[in-house]
Protein backbone atom coordinates (compact mmCIF):
# COMPACT_ATOMS: atom_id res chain seq x y z
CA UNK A 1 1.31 -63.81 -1.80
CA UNK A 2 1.34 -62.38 1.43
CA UNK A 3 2.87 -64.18 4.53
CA UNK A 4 -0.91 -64.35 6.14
CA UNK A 5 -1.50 -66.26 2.75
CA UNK A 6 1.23 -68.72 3.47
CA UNK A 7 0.41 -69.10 6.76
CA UNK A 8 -3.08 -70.21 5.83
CA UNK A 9 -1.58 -72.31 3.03
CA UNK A 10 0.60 -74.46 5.60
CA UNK A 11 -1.83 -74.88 7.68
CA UNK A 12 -4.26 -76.09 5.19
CA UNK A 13 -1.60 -78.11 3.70
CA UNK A 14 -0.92 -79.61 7.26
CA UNK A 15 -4.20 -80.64 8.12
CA UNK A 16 -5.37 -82.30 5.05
CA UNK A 17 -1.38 -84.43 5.13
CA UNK A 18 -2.84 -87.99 7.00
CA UNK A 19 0.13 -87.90 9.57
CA UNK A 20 1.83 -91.32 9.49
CA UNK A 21 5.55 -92.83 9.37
CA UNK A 22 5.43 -92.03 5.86
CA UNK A 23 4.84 -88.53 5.82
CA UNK A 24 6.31 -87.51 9.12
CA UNK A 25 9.18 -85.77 7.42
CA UNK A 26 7.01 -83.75 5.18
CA UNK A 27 5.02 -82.74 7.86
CA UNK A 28 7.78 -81.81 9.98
CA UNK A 29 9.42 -79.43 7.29
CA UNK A 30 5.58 -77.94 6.90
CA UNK A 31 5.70 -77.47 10.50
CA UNK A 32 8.88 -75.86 10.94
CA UNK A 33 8.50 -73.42 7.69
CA UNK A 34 4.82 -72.87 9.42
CA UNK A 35 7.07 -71.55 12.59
CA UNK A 36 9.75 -69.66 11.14
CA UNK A 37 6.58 -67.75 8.53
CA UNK A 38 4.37 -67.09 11.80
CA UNK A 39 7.23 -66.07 13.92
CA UNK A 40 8.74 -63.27 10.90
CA UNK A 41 4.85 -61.97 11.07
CA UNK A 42 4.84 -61.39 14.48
CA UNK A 43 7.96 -59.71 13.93
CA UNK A 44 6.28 -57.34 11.15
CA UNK A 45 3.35 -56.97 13.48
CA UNK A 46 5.51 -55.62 15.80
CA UNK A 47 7.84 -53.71 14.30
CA UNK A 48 5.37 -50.45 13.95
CA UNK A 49 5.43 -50.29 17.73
CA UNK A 50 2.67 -50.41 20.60
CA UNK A 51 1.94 -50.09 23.98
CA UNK A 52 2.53 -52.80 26.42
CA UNK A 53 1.33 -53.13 29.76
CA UNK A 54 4.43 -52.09 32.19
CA UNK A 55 3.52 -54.28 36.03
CA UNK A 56 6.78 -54.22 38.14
CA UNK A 57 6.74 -57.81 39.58
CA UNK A 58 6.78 -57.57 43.43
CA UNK A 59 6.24 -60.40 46.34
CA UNK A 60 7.47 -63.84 46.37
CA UNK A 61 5.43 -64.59 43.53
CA UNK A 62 3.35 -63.52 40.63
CA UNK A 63 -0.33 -65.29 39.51
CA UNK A 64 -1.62 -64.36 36.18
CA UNK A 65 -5.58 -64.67 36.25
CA UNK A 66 -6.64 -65.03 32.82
CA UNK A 67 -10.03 -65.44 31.51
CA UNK A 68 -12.81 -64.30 29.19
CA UNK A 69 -14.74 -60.85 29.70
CA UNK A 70 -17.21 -59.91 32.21
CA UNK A 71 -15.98 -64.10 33.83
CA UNK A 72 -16.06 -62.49 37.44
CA UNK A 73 -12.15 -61.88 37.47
CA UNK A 74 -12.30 -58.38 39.01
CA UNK A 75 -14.85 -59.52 42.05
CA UNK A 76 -11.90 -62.63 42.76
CA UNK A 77 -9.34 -60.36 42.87
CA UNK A 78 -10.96 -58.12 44.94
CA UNK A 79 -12.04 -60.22 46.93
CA UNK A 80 -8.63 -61.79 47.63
CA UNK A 81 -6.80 -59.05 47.75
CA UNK A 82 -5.93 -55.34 48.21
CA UNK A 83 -6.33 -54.28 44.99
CA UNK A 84 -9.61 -52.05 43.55
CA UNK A 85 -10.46 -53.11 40.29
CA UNK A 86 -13.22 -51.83 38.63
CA UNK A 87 -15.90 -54.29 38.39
CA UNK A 88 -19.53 -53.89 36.44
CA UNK A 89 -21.94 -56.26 34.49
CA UNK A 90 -20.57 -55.14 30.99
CA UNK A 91 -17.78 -56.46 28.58
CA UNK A 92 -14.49 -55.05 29.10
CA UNK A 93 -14.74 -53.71 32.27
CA UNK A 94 -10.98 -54.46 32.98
CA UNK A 95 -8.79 -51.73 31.37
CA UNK A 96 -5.78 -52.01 32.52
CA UNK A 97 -3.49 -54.79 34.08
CA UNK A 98 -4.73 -54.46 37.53
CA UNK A 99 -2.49 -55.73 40.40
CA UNK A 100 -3.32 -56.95 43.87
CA UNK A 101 -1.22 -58.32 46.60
CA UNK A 102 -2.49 -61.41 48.46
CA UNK A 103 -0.78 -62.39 51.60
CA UNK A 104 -0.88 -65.96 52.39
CA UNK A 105 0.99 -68.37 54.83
CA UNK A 106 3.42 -65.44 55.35
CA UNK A 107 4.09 -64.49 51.45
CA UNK A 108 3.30 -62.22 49.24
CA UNK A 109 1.64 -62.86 46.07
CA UNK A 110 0.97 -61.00 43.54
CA UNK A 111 -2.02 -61.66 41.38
CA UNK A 112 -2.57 -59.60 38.12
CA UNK A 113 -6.08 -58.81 37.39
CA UNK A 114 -5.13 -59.01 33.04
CA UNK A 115 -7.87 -57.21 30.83
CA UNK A 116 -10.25 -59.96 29.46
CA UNK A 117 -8.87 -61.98 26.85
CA UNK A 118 -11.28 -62.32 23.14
CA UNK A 119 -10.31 -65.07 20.50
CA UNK A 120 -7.88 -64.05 18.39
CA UNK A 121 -5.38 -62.26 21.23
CA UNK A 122 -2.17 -63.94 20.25
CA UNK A 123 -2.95 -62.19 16.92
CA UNK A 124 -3.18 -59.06 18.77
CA UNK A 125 -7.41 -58.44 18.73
CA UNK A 126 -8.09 -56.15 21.72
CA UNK A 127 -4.63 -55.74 22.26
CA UNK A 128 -4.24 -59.46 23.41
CA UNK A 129 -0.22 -59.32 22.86
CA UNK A 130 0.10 -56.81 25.20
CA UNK A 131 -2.20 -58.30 27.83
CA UNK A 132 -0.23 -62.27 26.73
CA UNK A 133 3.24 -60.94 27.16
CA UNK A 134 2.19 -60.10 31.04
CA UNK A 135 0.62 -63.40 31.42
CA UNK A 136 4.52 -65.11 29.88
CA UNK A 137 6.20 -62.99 32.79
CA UNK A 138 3.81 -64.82 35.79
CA UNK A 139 4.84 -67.94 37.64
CA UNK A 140 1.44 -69.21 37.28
CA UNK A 141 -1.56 -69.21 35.22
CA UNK A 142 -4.99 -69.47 37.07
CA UNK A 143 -7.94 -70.25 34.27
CA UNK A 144 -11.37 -68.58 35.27
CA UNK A 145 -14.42 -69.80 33.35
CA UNK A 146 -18.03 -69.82 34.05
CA UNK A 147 -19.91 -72.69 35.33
CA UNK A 148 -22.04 -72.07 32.18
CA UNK A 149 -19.29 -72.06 29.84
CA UNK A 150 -16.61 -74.49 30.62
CA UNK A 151 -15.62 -74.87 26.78
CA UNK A 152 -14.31 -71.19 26.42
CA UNK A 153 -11.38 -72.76 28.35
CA UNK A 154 -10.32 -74.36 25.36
CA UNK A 155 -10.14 -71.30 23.33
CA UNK A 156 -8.06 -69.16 26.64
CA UNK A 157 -5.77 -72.09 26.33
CA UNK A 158 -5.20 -72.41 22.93
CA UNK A 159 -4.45 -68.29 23.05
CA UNK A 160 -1.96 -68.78 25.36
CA UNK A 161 -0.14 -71.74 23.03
CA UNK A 162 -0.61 -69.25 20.12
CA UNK A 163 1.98 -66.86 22.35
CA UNK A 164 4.28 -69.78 22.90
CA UNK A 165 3.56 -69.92 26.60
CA UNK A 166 3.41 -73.80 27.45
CA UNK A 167 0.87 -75.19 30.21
CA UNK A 168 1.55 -77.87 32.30
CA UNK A 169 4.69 -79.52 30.64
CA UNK A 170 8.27 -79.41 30.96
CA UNK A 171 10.88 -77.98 28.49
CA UNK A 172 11.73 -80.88 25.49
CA UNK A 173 14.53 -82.75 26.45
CA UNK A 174 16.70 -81.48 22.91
CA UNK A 175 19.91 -80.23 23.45
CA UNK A 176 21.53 -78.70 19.59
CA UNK A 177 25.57 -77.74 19.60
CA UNK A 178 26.34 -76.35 15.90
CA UNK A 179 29.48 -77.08 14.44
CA UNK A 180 31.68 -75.87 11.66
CA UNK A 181 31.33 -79.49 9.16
CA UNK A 182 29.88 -82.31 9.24
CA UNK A 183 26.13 -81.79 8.56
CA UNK A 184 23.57 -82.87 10.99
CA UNK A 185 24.36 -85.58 13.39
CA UNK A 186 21.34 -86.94 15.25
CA UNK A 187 21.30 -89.32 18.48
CA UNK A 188 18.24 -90.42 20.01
CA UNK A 189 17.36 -92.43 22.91
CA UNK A 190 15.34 -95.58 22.57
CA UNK A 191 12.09 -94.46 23.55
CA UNK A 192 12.04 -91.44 20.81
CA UNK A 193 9.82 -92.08 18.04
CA UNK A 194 10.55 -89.58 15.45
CA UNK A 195 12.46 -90.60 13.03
CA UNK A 196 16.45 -89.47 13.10
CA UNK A 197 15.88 -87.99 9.10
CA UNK A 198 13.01 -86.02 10.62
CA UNK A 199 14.47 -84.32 12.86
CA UNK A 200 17.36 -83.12 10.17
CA UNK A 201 14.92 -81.75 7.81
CA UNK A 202 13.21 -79.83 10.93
CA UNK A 203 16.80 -78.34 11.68
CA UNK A 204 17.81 -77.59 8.30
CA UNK A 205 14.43 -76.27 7.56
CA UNK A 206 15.51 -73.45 10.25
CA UNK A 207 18.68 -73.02 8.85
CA UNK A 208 21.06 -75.33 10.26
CA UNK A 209 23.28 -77.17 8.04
CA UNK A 210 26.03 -78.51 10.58
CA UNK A 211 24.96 -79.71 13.99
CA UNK A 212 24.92 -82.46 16.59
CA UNK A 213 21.68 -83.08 18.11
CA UNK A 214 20.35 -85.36 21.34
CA UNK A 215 16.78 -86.21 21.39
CA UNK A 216 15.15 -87.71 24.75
CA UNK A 217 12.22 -88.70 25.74
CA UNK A 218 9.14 -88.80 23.08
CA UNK A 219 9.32 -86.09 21.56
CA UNK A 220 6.85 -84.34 19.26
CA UNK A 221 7.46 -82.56 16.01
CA UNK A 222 5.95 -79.33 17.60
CA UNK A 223 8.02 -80.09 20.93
CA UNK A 224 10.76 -80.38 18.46
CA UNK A 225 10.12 -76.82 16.87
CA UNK A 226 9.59 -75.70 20.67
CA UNK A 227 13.05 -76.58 21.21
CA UNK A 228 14.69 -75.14 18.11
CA UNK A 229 12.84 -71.82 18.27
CA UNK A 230 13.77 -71.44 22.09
CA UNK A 231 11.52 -68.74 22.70
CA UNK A 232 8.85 -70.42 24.77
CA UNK A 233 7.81 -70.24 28.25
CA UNK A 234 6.53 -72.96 30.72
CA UNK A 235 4.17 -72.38 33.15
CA UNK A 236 1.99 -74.29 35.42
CA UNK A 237 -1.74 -73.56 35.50
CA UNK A 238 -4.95 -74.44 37.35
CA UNK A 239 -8.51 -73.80 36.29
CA UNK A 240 -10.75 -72.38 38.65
CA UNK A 241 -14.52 -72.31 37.86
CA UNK A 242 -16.71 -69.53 39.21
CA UNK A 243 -20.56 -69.03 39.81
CA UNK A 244 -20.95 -72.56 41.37
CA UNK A 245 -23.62 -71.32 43.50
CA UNK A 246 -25.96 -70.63 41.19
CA UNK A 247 -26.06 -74.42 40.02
CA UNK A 248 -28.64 -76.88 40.91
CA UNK A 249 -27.47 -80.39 42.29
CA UNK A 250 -28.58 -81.92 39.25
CA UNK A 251 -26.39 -80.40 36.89
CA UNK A 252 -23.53 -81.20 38.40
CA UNK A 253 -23.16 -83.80 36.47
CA UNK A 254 -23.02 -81.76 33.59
CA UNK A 255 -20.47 -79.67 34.55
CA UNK A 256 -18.03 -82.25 35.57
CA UNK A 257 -18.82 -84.01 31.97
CA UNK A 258 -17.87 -80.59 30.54
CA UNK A 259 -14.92 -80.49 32.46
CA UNK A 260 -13.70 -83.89 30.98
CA UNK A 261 -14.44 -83.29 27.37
CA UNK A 262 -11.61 -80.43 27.45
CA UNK A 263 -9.02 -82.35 29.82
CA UNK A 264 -10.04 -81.22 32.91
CA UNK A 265 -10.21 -83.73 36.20
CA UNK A 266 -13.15 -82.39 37.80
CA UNK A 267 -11.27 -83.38 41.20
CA UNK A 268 -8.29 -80.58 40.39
CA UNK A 269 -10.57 -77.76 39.18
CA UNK A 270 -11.70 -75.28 41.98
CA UNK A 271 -15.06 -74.54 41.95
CA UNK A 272 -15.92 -70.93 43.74
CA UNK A 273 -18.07 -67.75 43.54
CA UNK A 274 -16.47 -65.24 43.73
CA UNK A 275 -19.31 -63.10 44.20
CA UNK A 276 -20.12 -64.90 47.47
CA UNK A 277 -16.48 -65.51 48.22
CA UNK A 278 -17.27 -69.15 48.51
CA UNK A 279 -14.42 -71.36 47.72
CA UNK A 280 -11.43 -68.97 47.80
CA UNK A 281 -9.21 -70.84 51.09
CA UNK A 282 -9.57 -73.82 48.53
CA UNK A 283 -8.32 -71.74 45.36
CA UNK A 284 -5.72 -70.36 47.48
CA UNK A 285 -4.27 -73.36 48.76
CA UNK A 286 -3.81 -74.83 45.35
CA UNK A 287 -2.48 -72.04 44.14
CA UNK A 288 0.21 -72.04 47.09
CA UNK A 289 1.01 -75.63 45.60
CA UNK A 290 1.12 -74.70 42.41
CA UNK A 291 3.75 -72.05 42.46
CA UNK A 292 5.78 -74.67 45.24
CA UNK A 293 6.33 -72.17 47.63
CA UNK A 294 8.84 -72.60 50.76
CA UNK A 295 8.79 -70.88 54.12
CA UNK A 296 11.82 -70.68 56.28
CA UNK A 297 11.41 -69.37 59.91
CA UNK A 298 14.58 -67.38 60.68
CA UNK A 299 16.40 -67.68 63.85
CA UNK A 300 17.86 -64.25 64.69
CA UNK A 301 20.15 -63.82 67.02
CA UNK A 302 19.23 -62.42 70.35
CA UNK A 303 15.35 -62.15 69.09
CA UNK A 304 14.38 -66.31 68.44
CA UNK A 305 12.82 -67.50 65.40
CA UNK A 306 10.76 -65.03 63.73
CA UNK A 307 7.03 -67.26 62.84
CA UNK A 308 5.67 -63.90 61.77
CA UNK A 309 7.53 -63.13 58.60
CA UNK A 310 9.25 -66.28 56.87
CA UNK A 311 11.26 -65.96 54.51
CA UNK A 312 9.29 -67.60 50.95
CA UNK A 313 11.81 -69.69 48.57
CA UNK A 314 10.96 -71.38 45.80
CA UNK A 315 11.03 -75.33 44.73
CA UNK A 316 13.98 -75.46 42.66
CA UNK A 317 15.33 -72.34 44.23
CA UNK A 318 15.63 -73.32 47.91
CA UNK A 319 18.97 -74.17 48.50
CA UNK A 320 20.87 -71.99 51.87
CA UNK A 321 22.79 -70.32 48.96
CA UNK A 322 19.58 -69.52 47.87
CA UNK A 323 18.11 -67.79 51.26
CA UNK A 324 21.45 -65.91 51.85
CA UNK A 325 21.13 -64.20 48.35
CA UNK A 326 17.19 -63.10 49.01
CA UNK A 327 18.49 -62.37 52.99
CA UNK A 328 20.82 -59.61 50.76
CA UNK A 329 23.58 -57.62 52.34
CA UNK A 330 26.78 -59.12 53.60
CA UNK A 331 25.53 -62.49 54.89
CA UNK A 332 27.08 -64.27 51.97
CA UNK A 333 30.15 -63.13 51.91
CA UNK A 334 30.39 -63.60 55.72
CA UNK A 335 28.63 -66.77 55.64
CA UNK A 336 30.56 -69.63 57.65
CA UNK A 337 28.20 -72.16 58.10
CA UNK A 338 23.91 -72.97 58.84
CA UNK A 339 22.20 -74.52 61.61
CA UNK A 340 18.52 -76.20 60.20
CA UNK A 341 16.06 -77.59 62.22
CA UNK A 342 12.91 -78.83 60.43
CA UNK A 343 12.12 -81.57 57.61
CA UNK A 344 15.37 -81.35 55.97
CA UNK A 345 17.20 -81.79 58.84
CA UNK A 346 18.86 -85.05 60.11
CA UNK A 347 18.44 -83.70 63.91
CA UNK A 348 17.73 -80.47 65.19
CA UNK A 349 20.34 -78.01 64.64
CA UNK A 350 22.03 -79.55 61.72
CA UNK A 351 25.31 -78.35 60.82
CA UNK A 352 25.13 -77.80 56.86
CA UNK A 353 26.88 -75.94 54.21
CA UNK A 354 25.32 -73.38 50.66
CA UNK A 355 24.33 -76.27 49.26
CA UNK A 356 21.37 -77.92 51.77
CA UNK A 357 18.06 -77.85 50.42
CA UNK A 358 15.79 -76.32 52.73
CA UNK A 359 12.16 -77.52 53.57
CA UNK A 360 8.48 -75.92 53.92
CA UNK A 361 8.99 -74.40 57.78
CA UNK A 362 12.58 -75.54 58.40
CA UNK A 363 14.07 -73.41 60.77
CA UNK A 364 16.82 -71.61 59.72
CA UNK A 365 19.99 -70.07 61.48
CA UNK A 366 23.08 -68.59 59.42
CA UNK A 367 26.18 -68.21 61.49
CA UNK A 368 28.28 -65.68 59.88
CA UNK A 369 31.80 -64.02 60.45
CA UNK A 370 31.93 -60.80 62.05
C-alpha cells in the first residue's frame, strides 16, 4: 500500500470515528500519523525537483493576492499599481508571479499578482506548490472572489491550510523541551480541554518518548499537531469581492447571505470592481490595517521633519531599536539617545531610550555621537 493509500485510509478512518471524550485519543494518534504520512509525501513529491517562482521581496511590505482564474486579479493589480500584468477573458492568463509596487501613505507595498490557483494546488495541480510557497513568504493574504461565486472562497482557503499557511489565528500556545528520561510530562492550564493522555499519544506518535510539555489556552488536536510539526505559517487575510457593479440592489441580499454561510462578516469584506476601479481607497485602507503598518516622520538635522518619505515600521517591530536598524549605517552604534513627539510621547520632545515603542506619525529625532 502506497502512502496516497494510507493517506486516504486515515482520513476515512477519521471521519467515520464520532469524535467524543472517549475517542479523543484515538483520534489524535490518527491525526498525528495522518501528519507525519502527508508531510513524508510531500517530501517524495519533492524530492525529484521543480521550479519555484523566485520574487525578491522589496518595500515595507509584501500582499499576496490569491484567487481563482480569470477572478479579475490582473485588472486590481494593475490598477493599483505599477506593474503590467497580462490580463484577457481566458483561464490562466497569469503566468508568472507578477509583482507590482503600490505606494500608499508614504510606503511601499508590494503586491504579488500569483498565477490563479485550481483545487488541488497544495497537491501541486498547475503547479500550485510553487505558486503556495510565494503566498507563505507574504505578510498578508488578500482573497479575491467573484460576486457570483462567493463559495470558491472556501476551496482558496482550504488550499492554503493544505500548505500549512494559517489564516487569521495566532501560533498555539505549546511550548515542548525534550529531555533525556522521564517520559512525557504534560501540564495544562485550566481552560485546556484535551485531555493530558492525549496529548502524550500525539507526541509519542511523532516520535517523542521523553518530554515536558505546557499546553495553554484551548487547544485543538490539529493546533496541537500545528505546534509539534512547527512548520506552519500565520498570516492575516482579508477577502475582497470584485464585480460589485454588475449586481442589482436586490441581490444584495444574496451576496451578503453567501458571505455568512462561509464565515465571512459582510461588514469586513471589500466589495470593488476592479474593472471600474470602484472600491480600491477602501481595499487599500484595510489592507494598510491589516499588515499594521507605522510611519515615523524623521527629524533631520538642519533640514526639519521630512512628511514626504516616513520611515514604515511594523506593529510588533516598532521599537527606536527597531528604526535605527532599518535607518542602517552607523546610527546604532552612535546612538545616544531619541527625542519623540507624537502619540507615544508623554510631551513633545520626549527624551527616550532603544526600547520606546513608536506610534503611527510620531515624530522622530535620533541624537547620535559624532
Amino acid at each position: 500500500m502506497g502512502l496516497e493509500d494510507e493517506i486516504e485510509d486515515l482520513r476515512e478512518e477519521i471521519a467515520n470515528t464520532p469524535y467524543n471524550k472517549s475517542t479523543e485519543e484515538h483520534i489524535g494518534r490518527l491525526k498525528a500519523k495522518l501528519a507525519e504520512k502527508k508531510e513524508k509525501l510531500e517530501q517524495q513529491s519533492s524530492s525529484g525537483g521543480g521550479y519555484g517562482y523566485a520574487v525578491e521581496k522589496t518595500g515595507d511590505a509584501t500582499v499576496a493576492l490569491v484567487g481563482f482564474p480569470s477572478v479579475g486579479k490582473s485588472t486590481l493589480i494593475n490598477s493599483m499599481t505599477n506593474a503590467d500584468s497580462e490580463v484577457g477573458a481566458y483561464e490562466f492568463t497569469t503566468l508568472d508571479v507578477n509583482p507590482g509596487m503600490l505606494q500608499y501613505n508614504g510606503a511601499n507595498i508590494q503586491i504579488l499578482d500569483v498565477p490563479g490557483l485550481i483545487e488541488g494546488a497544495a497537491g501541486g495541480r498547475g503547479g500550485g506548490k510553487e505558486v503556495l510557497s510565494v503566498v507563505r513568504t507574504a505578510d498578508l493574504v488578500v482573497f479575491m472572489v467573484s460576486v457570483f461565486e462567493i463559495e470558491r472562497y472556501e476551496r482558496l482557503s482550504e488550499e492554503l491550510y493544505n500548505n500549512k499557511i494559517r489564516l487569521d489565528t495566532t501560533p498555539p500556545n505549546v511550548s515542548i523541551g525534550r529531555r533525556g528520561k522521564g517520559g512525557i510530562q504534560v501540564t495544562s492550564a485550566d481552560d485546556v480541554s484535551l485531555d493530558e493522555d492525549t496529548v502524550a499519544s500525539v507526541l509519542r506518535e511523532h516520535g517523542y518518548t521523553n518530554a515536558t510539555v505546557t499546553v495553554r489556552g484551548n487547544v485543538s488536536i490539529d493546533q496541537l499537531i500545528d505546534a509539534i510539526m512547527d512548520n506552519r505559517v500565520y498570516l492575516p487575510s482579508i477577502v475582497t469581492v470584485n464585480k460589485a457593479d454588475l449586481i442589482d440592489r436586490e441581490y444584495l441580499p444574496t451576496v451578503k447571505s453567501d458571505l455568512r454561510d462561509i464565515g465571512v462578516d459582510p461588514e469586513e469584506a471589500i466589495f470593488i470592481s476592479a474593472e471600474a476601479e470602484k472600491g480600491l481607497d477602501a481595499l487599500k485602507s484595510r489592507m494598510w490595517d491589516a499588515l499594521g503598518l507605522i510611519r515615523v516622520y524623521m527629524d533631520k538635522p538642519g533640514r526639519g521633519v521630512d512628511y514626504e518619505e516616513p520611515l514604515v515600521l511594523r506593529e510588533g517591530e516598532n521599537a527606536v531599536e527597531d528604526a535605527l536598524t532599518k535607518l542602517g549605517g552607523t546610527l546604532d552604534k552612535r546612538f545616544r539617545f531619541a527625542r519623540v513627539t507624537g502619540a507615544s510621547a508623554q510631551h513633545d520632545e520626549q527624551q527616550v531610550g532603544r526600547d520606546h515603542e513608536l506610534a503611527d506619525e510620531d515624530i522622530l529625532r535620533v541624537v547620535a555621537r559624532k
